[in-house]
C-alpha atoms as a PDB file:
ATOM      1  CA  UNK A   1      88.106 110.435  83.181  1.00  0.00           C
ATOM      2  CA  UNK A   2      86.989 108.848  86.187  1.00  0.00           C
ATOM      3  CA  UNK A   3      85.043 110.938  88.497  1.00  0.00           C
ATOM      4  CA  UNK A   4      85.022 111.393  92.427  1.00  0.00           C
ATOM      5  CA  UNK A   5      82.180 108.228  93.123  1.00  0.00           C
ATOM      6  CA  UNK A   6      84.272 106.384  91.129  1.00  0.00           C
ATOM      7  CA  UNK A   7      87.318 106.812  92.764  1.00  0.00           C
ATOM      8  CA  UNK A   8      85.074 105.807  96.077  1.00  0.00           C
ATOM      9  CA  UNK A   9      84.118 102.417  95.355  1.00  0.00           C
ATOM     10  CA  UNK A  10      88.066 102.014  94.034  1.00  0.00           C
ATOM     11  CA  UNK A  11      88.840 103.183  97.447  1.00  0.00           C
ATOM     12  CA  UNK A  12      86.055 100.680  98.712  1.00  0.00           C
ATOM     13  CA  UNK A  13      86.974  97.067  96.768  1.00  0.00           C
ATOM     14  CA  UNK A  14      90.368  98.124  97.853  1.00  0.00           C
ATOM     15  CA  UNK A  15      89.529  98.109 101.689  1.00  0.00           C
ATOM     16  CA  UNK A  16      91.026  94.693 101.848  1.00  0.00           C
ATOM     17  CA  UNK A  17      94.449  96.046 101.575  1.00  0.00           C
ATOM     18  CA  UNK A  18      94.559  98.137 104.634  1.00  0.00           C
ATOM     19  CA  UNK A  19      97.016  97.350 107.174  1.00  0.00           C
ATOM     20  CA  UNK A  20      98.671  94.550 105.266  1.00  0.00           C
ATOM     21  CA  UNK A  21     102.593  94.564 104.092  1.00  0.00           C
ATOM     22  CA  UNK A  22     104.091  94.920 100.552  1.00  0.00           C
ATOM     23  CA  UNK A  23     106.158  92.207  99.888  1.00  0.00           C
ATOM     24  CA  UNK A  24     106.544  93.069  95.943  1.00  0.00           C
ATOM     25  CA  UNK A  25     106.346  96.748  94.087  1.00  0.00           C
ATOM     26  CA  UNK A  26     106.982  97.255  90.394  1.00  0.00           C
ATOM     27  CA  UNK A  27     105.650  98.977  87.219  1.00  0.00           C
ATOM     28  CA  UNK A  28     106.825 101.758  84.337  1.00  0.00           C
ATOM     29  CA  UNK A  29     106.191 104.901  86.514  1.00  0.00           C
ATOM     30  CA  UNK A  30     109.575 106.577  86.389  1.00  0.00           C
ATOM     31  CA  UNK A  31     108.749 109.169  89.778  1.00  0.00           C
ATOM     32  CA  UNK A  32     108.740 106.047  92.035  1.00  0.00           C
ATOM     33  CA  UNK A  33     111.302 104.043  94.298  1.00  0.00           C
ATOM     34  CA  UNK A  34     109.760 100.746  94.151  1.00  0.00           C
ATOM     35  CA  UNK A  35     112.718  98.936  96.087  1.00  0.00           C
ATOM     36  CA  UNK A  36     111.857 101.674  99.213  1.00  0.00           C
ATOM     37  CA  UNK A  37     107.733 100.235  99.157  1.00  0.00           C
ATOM     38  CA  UNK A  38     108.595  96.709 100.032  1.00  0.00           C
ATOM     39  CA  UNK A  39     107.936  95.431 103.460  1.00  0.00           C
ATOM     40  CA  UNK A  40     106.151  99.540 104.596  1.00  0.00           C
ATOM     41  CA  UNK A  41     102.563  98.467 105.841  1.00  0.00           C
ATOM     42  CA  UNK A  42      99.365  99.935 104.005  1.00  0.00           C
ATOM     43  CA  UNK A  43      98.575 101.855 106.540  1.00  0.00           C
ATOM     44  CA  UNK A  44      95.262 103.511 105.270  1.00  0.00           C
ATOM     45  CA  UNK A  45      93.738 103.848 101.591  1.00  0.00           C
ATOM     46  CA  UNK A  46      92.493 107.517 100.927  1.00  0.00           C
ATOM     47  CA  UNK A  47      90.355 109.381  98.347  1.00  0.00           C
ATOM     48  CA  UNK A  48      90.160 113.045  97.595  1.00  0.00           C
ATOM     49  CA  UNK A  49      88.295 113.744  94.441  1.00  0.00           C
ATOM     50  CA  UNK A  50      90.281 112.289  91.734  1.00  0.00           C
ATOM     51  CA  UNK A  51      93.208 111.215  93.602  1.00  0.00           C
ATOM     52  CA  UNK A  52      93.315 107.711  95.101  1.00  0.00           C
ATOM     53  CA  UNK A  53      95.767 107.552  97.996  1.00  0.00           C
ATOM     54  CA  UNK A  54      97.726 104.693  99.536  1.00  0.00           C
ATOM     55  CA  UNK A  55      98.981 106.071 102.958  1.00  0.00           C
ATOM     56  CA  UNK A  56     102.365 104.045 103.992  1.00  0.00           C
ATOM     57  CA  UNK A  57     104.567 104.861 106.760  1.00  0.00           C
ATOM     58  CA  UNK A  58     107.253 107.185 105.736  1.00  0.00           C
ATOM     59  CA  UNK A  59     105.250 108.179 102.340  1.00  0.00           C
ATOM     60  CA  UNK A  60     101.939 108.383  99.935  1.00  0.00           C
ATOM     61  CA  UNK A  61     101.263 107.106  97.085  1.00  0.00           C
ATOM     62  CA  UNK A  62      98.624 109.644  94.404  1.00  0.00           C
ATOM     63  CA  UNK A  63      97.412 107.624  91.891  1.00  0.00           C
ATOM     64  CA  UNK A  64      95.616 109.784  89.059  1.00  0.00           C
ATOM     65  CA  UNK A  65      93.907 107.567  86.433  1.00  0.00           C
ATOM     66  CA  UNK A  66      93.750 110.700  84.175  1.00  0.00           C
ATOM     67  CA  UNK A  67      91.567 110.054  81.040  1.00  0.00           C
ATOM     68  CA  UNK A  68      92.121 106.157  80.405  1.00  0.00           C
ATOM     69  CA  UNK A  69      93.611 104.835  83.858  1.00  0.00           C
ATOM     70  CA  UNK A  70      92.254 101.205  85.105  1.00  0.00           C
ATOM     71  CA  UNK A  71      93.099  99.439  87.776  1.00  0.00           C
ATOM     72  CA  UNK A  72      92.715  95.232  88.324  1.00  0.00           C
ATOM     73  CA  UNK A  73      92.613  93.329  91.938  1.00  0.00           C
ATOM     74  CA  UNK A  74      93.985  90.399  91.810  1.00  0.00           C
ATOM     75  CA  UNK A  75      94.395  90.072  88.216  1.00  0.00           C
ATOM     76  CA  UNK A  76      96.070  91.337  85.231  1.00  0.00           C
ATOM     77  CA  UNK A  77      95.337  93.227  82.262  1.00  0.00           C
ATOM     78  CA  UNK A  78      96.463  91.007  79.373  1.00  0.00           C
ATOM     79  CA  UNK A  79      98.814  92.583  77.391  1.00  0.00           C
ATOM     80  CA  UNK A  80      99.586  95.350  79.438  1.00  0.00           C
ATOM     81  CA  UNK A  81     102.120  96.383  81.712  1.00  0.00           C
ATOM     82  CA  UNK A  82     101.406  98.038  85.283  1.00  0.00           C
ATOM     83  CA  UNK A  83     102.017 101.558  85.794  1.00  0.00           C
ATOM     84  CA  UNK A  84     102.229 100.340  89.740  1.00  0.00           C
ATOM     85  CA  UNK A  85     102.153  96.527  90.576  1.00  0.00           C
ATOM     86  CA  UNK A  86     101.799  95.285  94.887  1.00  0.00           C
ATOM     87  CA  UNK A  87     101.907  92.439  95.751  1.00  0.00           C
ATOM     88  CA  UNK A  88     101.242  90.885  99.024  1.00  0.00           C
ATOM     89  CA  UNK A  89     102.294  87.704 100.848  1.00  0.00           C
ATOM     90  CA  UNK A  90      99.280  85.638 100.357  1.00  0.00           C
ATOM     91  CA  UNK A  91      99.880  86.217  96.727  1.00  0.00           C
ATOM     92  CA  UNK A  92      97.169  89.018  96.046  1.00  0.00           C
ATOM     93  CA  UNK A  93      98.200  91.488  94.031  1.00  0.00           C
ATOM     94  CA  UNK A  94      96.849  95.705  93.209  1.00  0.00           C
ATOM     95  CA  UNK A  95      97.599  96.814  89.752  1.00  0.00           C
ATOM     96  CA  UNK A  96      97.409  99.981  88.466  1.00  0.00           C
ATOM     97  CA  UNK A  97      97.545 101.043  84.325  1.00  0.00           C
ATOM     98  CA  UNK A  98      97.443 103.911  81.930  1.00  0.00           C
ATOM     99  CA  UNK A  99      97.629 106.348  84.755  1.00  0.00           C
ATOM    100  CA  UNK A 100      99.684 108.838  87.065  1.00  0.00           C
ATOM    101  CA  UNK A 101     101.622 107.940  90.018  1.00  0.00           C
ATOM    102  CA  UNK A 102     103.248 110.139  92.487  1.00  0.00           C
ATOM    103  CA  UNK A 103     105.362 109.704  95.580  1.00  0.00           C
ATOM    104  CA  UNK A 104     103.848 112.041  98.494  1.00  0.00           C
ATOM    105  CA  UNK A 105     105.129 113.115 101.821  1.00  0.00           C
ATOM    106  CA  UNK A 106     103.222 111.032 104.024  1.00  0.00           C
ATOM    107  CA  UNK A 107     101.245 113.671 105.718  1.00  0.00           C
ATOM    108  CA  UNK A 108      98.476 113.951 103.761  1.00  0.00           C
ATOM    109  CA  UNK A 109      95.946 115.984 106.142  1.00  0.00           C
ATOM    110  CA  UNK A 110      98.459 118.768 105.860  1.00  0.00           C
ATOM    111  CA  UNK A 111      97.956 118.111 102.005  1.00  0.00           C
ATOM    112  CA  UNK A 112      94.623 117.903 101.473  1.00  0.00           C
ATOM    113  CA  UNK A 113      91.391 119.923 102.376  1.00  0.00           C
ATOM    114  CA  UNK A 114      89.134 117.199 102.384  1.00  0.00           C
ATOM    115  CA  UNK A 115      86.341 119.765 102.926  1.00  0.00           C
ATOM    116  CA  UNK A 116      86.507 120.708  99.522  1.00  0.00           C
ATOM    117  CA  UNK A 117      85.607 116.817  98.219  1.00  0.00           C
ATOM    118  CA  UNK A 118      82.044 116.107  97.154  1.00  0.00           C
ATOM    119  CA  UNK A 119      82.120 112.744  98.238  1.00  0.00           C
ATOM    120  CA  UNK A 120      83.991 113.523 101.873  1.00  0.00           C
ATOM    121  CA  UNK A 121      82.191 113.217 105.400  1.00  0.00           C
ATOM    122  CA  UNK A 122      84.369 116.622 105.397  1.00  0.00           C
ATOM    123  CA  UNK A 123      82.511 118.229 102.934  1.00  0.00           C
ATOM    124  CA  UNK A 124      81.541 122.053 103.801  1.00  0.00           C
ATOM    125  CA  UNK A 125      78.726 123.518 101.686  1.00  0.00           C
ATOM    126  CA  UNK A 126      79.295 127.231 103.122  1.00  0.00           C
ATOM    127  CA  UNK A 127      83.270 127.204 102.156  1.00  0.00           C
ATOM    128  CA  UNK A 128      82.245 126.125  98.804  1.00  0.00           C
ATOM    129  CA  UNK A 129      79.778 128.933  98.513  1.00  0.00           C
ATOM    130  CA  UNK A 130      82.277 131.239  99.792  1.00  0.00           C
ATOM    131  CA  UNK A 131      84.618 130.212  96.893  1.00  0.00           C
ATOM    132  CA  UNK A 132      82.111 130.971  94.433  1.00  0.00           C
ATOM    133  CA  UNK A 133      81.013 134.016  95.546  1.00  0.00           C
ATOM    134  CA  UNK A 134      84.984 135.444  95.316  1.00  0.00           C
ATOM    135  CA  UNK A 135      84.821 134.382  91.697  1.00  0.00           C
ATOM    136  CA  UNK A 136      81.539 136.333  90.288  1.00  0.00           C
ATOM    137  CA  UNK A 137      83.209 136.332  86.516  1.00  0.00           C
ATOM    138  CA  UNK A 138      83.490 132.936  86.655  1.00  0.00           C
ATOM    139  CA  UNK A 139      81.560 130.785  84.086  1.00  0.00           C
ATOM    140  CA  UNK A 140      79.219 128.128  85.655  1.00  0.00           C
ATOM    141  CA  UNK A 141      80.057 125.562  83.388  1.00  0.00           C
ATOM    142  CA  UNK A 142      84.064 126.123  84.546  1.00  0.00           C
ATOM    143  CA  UNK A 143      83.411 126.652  88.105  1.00  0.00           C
ATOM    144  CA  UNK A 144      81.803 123.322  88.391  1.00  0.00           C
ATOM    145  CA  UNK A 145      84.805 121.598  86.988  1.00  0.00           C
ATOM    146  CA  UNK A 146      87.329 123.653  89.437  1.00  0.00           C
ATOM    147  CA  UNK A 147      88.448 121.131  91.861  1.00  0.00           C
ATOM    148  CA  UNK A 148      89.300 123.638  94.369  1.00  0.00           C
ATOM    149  CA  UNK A 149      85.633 123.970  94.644  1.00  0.00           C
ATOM    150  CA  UNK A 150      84.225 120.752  94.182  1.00  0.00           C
ATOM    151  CA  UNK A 151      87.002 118.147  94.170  1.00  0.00           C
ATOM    152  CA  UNK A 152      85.826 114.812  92.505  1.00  0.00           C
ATOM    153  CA  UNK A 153      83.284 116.470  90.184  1.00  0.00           C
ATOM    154  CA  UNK A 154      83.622 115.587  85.614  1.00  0.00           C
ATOM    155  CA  UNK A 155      82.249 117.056  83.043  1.00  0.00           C
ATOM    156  CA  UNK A 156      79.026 114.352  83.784  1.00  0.00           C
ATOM    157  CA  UNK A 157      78.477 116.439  86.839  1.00  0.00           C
ATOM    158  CA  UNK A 158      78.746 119.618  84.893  1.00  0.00           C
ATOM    159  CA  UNK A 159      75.622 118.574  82.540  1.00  0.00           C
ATOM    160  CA  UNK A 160      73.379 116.695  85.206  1.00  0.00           C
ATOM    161  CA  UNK A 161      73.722 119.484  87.907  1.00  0.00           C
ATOM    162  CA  UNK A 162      73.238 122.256  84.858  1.00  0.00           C
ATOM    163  CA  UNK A 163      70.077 120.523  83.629  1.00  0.00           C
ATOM    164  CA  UNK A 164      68.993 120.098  87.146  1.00  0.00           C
ATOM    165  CA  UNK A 165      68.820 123.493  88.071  1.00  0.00           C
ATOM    166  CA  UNK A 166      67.886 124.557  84.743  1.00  0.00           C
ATOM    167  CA  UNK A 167      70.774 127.198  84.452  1.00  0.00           C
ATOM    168  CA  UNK A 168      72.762 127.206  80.815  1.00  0.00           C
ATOM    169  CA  UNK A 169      76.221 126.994  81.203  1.00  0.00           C
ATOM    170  CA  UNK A 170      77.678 130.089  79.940  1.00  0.00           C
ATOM    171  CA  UNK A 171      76.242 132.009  82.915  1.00  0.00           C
ATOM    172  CA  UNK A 172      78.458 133.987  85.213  1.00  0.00           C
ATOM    173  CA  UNK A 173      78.787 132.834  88.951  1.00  0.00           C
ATOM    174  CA  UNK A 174      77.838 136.744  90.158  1.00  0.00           C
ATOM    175  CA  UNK A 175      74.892 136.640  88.041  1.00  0.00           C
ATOM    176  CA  UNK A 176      73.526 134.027  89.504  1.00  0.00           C
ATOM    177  CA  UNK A 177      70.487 134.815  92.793  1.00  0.00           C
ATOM    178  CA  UNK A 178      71.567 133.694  95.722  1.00  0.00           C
ATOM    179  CA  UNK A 179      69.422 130.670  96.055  1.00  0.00           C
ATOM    180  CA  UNK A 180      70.260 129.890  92.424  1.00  0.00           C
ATOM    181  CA  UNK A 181      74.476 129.888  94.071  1.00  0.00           C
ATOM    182  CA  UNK A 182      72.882 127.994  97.325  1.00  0.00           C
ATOM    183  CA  UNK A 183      71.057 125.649  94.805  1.00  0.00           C
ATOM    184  CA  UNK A 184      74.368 124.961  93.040  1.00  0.00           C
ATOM    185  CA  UNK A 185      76.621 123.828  95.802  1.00  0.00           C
ATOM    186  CA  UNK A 186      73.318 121.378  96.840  1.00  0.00           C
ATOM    187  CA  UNK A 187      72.432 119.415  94.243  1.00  0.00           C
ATOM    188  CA  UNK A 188      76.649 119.080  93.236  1.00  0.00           C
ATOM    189  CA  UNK A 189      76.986 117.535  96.711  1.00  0.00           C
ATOM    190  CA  UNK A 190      73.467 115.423  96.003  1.00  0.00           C
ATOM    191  CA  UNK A 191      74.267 114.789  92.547  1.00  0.00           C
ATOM    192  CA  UNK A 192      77.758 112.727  94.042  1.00  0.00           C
ATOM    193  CA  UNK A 193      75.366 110.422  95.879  1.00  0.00           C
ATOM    194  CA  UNK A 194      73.271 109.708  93.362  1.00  0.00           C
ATOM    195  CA  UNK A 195      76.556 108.932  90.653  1.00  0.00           C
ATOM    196  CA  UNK A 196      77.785 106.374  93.607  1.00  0.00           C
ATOM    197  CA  UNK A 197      75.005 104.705  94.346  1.00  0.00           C
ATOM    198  CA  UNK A 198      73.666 104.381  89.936  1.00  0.00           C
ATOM    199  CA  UNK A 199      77.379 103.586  89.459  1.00  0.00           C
ATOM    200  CA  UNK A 200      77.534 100.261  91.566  1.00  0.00           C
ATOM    201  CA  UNK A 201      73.480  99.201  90.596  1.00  0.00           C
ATOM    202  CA  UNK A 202      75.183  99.656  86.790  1.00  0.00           C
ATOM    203  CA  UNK A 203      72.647 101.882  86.062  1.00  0.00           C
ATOM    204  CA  UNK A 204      74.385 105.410  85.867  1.00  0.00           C
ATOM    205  CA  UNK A 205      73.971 105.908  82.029  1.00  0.00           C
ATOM    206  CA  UNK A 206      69.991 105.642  82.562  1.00  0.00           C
ATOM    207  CA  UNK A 207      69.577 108.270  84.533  1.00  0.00           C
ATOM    208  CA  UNK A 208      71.078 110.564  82.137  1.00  0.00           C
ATOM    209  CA  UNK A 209      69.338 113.788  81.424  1.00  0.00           C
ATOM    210  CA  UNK A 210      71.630 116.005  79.758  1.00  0.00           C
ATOM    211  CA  UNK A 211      74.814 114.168  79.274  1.00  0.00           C
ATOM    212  CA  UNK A 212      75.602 113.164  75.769  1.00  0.00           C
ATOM    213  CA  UNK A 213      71.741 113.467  75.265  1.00  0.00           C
ATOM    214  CA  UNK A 214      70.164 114.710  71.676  1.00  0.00           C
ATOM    215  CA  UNK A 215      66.602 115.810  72.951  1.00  0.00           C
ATOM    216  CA  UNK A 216      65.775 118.007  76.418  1.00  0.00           C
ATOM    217  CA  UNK A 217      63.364 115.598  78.002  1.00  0.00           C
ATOM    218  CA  UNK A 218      61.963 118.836  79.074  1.00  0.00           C
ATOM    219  CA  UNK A 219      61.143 120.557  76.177  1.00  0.00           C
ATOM    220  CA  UNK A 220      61.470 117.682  73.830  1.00  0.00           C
ATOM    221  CA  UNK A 221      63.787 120.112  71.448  1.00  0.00           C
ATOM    222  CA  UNK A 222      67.321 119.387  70.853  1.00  0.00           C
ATOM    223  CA  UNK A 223      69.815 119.887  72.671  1.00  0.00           C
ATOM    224  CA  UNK A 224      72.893 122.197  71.737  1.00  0.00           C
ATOM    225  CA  UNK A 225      76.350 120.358  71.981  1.00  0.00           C
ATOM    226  CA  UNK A 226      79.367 123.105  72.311  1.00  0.00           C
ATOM    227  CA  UNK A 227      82.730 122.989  73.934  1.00  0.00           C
ATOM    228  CA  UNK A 228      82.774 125.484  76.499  1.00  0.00           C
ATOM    229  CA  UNK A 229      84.588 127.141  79.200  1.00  0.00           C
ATOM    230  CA  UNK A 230      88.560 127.200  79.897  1.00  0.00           C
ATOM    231  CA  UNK A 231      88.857 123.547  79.802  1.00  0.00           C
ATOM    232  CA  UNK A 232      86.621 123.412  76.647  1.00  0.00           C
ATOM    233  CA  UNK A 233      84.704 120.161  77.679  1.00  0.00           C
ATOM    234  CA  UNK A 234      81.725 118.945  75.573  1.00  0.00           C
ATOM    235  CA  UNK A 235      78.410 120.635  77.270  1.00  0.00           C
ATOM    236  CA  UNK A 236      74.913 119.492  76.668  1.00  0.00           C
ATOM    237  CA  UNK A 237      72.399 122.063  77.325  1.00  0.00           C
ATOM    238  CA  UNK A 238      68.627 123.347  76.180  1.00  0.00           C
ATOM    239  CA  UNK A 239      68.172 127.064  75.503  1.00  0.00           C
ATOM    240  CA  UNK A 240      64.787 126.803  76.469  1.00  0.00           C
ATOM    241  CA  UNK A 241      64.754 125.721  79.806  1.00  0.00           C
ATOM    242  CA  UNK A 242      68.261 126.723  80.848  1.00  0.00           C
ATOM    243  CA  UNK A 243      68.671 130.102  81.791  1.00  0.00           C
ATOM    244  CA  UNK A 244      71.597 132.058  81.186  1.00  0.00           C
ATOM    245  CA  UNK A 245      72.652 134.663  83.529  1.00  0.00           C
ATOM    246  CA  UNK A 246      72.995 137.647  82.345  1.00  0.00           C
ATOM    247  CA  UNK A 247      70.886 136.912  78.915  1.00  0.00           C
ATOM    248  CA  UNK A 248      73.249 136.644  76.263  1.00  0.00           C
ATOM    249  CA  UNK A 249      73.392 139.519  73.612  1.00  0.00           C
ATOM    250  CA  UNK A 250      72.904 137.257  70.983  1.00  0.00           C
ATOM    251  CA  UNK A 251      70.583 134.320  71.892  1.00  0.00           C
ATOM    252  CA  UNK A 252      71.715 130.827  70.356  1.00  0.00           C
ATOM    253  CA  UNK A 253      68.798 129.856  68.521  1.00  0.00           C
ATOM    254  CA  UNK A 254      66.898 126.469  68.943  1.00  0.00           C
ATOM    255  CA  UNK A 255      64.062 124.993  66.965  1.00  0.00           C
ATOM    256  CA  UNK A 256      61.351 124.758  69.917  1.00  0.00           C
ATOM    257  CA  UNK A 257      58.768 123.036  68.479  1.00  0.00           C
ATOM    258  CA  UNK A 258      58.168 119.614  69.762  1.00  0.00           C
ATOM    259  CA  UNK A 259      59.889 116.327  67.360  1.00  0.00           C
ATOM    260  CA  UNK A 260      56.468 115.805  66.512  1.00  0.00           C
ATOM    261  CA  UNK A 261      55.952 118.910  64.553  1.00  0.00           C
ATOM    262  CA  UNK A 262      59.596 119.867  62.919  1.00  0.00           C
ATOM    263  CA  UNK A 263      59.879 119.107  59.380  1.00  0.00           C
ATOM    264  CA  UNK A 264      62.103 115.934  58.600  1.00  0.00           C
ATOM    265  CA  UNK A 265      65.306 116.414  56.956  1.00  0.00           C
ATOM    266  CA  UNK A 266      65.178 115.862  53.062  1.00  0.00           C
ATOM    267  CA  UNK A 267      66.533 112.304  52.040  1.00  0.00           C
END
């Protein structure tokens, strides 16, 4: 699923767009009047964590790409058959596929709390603590997935941000010091800046730490793989450097000793 930065440079190679008139709207997506989009002016393109936004006159447009969503500019996917299709009058064309599209009051401010997106000018660091805080049984690996809290953040964030601040995922938010909290809502907000800017050098897989890993480059052990939390998203995580708050009863056990001196597996 894409994640907030990604939705930002959508929003970005989209720019073009902006204050030009739809003179063609089709697609499959059953929730929209595509006869009532031609000739309404593009009056702004939006994003709010997931949720790409196409701001027109008299409505919105939410596009969701949800796990396998894609979009093409100026193109088309071969084979394929546009959730959302605009066209333009010089001929250029947005298409949208595999995803969700909903028609939106046009309003959106009165929508949206853009305060509560990572990636938003908006973004307030206290009201996101505050949200925590009023949640102390939450899990950390949940709460950092709740997009009332940090709109735009994945389950990549979840790992990275985890391994960062060397707290395990099963730890409760009220647990937790208060620097550890303060330390959270940070490097979430830092982490989206660093996705963006890996993301367009087409780097963002090699800065992986955590995510999808097999071996802590911390502790050179290996990492546990579970899925945890409400959502039950894959979470890669060392019990060695990774604190859990409280301890758990029962420790999940790891073999600590470097690669270098664990016994191969028979053959």
């Amino acid at each position: 699923m894409p994640e907030g930065p990604s939705i930002v440079i959508l929003r970005e190679q989209a720019e073009g767009f902006a204050g030009r008139t739809i003179k063609r709207a089709s697609g499959n997506a059953k929730a929209v009047d595509f006869d009532g989009l031609v000739e309404q002016k593009v009056l702004a393109l939006r994003s709010w964590g997931k949720h790409f936004l196409i701001q027109l006159p008299d409505r919105a447009l939410r596009i969701h790409l949800l796990m396998f969503g894609s979009y093409r500019i100026n193109e088309r996917k071969p084979d394929a058959e546009p959730r959302l299709s605009l066209g333009f009058d010089d001929g250029e064309e947005f298409n949208f596929y595999t995803c969700s599209v909903k028609t939106l009051p046009p309003d959106l401010d009165a929508q949206y709390d853009w305060r509560s997106d990572v990636m938003s000018d908006q973004w307030d660091a206290r009201l996101a603590l505050k949200k925590l805080r009023a949640q102390p049984e939450m899990l950390v690996c949940d709460a950092t997935l709740d997009q009332e809290i940090f709109s735009g953040a994945g389950n990549i964030f979840k790992n990275e941000v985890l391994f960062r601040i060397r707290v395990h995922p099963l730890s409760r938010i009220g647990a937790l010091s208060a620097a550890k909290q303060r330390e959270l809502v940070e490097q979430m907000r830092a982490y989206a800046f660093d996705f963006l800017r890996w993301k367009k050098a087409f780097v963002l897989k090699q800065h992986w730490l955590a995510h999808t890993k097999r071996i802590c480059p911390r502790c050179d052990i290996p990492f546990h793989k579970a899925h945890l939390g409400k959502t039950k998203r894959r979470s890669f995580f060392c019990v060695n450097c990774q604190k859990q708050y409280p301890p758990a009863l029962t420790p999940v056990r790891s073999d600590s000793r470097p690669r270098s001196q664990r016994t191969p597996p028979a053959s």
